[in-house]
C-alpha atoms as a PDB file:
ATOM      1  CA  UNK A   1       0.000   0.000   0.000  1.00  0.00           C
ATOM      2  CA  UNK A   2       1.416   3.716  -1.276  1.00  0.00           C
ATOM      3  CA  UNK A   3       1.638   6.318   1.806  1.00  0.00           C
ATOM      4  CA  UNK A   4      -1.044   8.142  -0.521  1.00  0.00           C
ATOM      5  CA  UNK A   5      -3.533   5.202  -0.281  1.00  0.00           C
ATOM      6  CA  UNK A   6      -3.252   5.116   3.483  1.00  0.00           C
ATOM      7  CA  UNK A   7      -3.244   8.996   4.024  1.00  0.00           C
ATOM      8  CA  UNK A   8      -6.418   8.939   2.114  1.00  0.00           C
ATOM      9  CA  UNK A   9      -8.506   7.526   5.018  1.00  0.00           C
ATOM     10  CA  UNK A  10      -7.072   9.969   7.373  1.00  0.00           C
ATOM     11  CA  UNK A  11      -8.768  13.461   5.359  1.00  0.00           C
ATOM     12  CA  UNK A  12     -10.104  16.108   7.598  1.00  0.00           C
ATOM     13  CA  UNK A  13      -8.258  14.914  10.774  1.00  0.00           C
ATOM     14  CA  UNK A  14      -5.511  16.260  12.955  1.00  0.00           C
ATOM     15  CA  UNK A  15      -1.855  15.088  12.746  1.00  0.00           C
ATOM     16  CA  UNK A  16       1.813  15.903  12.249  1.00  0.00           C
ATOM     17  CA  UNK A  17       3.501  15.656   8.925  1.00  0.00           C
ATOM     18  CA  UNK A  18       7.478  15.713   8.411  1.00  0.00           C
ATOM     19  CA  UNK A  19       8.492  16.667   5.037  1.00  0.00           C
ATOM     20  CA  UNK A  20      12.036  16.806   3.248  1.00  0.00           C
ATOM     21  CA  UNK A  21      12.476  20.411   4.396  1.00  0.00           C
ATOM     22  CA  UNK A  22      10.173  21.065   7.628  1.00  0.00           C
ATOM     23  CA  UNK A  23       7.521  19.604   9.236  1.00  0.00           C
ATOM     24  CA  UNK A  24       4.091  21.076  11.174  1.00  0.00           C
ATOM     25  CA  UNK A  25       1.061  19.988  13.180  1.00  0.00           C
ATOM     26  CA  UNK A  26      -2.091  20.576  11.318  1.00  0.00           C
ATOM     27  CA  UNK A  27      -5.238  19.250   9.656  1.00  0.00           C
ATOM     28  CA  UNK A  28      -5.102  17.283   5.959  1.00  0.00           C
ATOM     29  CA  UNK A  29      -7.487  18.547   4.008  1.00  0.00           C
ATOM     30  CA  UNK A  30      -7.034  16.789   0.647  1.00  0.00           C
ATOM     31  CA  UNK A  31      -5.168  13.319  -0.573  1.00  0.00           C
ATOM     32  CA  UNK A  32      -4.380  13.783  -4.319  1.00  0.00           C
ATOM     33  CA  UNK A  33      -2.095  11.177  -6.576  1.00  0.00           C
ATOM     34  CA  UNK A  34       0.975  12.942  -6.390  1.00  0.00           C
ATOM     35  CA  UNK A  35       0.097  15.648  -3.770  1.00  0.00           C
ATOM     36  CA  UNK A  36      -1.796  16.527  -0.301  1.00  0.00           C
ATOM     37  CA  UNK A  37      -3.332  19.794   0.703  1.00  0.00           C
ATOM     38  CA  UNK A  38      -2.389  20.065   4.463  1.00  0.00           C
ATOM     39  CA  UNK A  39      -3.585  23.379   6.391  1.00  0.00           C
ATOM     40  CA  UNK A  40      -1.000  24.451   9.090  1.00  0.00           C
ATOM     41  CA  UNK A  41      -2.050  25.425  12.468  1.00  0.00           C
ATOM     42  CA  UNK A  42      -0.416  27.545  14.926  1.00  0.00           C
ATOM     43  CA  UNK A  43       0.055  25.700  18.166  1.00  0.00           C
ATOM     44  CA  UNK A  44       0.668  28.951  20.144  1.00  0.00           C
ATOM     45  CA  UNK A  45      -2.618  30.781  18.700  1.00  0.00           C
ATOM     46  CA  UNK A  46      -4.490  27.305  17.318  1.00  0.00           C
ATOM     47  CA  UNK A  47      -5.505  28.863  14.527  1.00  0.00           C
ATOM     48  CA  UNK A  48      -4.608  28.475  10.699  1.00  0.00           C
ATOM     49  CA  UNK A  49      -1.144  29.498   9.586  1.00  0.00           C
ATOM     50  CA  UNK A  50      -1.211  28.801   5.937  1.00  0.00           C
ATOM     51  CA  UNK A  51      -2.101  26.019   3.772  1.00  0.00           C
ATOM     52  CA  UNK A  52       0.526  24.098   1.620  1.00  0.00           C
ATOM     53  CA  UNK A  53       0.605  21.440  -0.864  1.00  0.00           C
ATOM     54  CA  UNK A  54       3.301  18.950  -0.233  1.00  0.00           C
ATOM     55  CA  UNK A  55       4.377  16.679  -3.012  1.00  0.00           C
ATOM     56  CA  UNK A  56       3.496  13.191  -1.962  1.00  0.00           C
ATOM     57  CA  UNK A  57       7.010  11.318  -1.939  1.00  0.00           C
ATOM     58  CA  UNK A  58       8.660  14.181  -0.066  1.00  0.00           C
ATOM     59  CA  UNK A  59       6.747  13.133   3.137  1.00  0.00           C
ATOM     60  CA  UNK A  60       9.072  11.642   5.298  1.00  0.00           C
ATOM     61  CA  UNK A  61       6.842  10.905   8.648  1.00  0.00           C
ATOM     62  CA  UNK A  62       2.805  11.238   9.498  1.00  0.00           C
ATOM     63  CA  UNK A  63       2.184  10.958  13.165  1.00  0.00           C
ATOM     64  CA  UNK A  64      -1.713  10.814  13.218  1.00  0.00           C
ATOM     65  CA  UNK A  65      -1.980  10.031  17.425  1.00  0.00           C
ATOM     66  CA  UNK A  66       0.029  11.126  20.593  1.00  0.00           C
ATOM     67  CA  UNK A  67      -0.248  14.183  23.008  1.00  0.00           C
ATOM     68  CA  UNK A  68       0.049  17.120  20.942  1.00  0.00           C
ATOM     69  CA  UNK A  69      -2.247  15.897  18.466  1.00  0.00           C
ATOM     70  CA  UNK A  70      -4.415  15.170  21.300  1.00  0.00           C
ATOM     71  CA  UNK A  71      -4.085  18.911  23.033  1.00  0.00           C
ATOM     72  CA  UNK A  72      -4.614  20.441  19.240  1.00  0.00           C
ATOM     73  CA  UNK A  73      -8.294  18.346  18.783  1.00  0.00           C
ATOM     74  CA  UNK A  74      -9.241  19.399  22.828  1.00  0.00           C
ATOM     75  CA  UNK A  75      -7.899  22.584  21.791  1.00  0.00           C
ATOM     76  CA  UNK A  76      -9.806  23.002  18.937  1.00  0.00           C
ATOM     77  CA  UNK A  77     -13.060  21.385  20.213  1.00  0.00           C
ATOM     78  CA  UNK A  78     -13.353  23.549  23.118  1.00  0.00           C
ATOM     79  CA  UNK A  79     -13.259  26.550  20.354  1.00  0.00           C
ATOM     80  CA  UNK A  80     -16.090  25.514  18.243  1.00  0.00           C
ATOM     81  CA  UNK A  81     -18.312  24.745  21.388  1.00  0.00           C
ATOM     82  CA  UNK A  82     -17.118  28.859  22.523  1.00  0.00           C
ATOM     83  CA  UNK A  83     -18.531  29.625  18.857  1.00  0.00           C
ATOM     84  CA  UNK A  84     -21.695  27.405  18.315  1.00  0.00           C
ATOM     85  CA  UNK A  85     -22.669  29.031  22.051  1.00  0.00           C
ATOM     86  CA  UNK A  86     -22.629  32.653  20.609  1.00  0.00           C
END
């Protein structure tokens, strides 16, 4: 199975991607054939930095559980609840 195929299934969520020059916490928006659309959050503000496309086989590492992620999705939650209240 291509890192593409698997990444697919994991759209919309939370998680950390390491590329051949950097690598940032965010949420994948899109899973293309030869590219992904990943939106970059600020973990200091937790909101959206800027949104890249990374060329598929210059992902090195995809972390998709652990703390961080975990803080980010609380994070996160606990905003749209603050929103959906006004």
């Amino acid at each position: 199975m291509k890192l593409v195929e698997k990444l697919k299934e994991y759209e919309n969520q939370y998680l950390f991607i390491r590329w051949a020059t950097g690598g940032e916490y965010g949420k994948l928006m899109y899973v293309g054939e030869d590219f992904v659309e990943f939106n970059i959050i600020d973990i200091e503000t937790m909101k959206y930095r800027e949104t890249i496309l990374l060329y598929a086989p210059l992902i090195l590492e995809v972390s998709i559980g652990g703390a961080d992620i975990a803080r980010i999705i609380a994070e996160v939650s606990s905003q749209m609840s603050i929103h959906s209240d006004n």
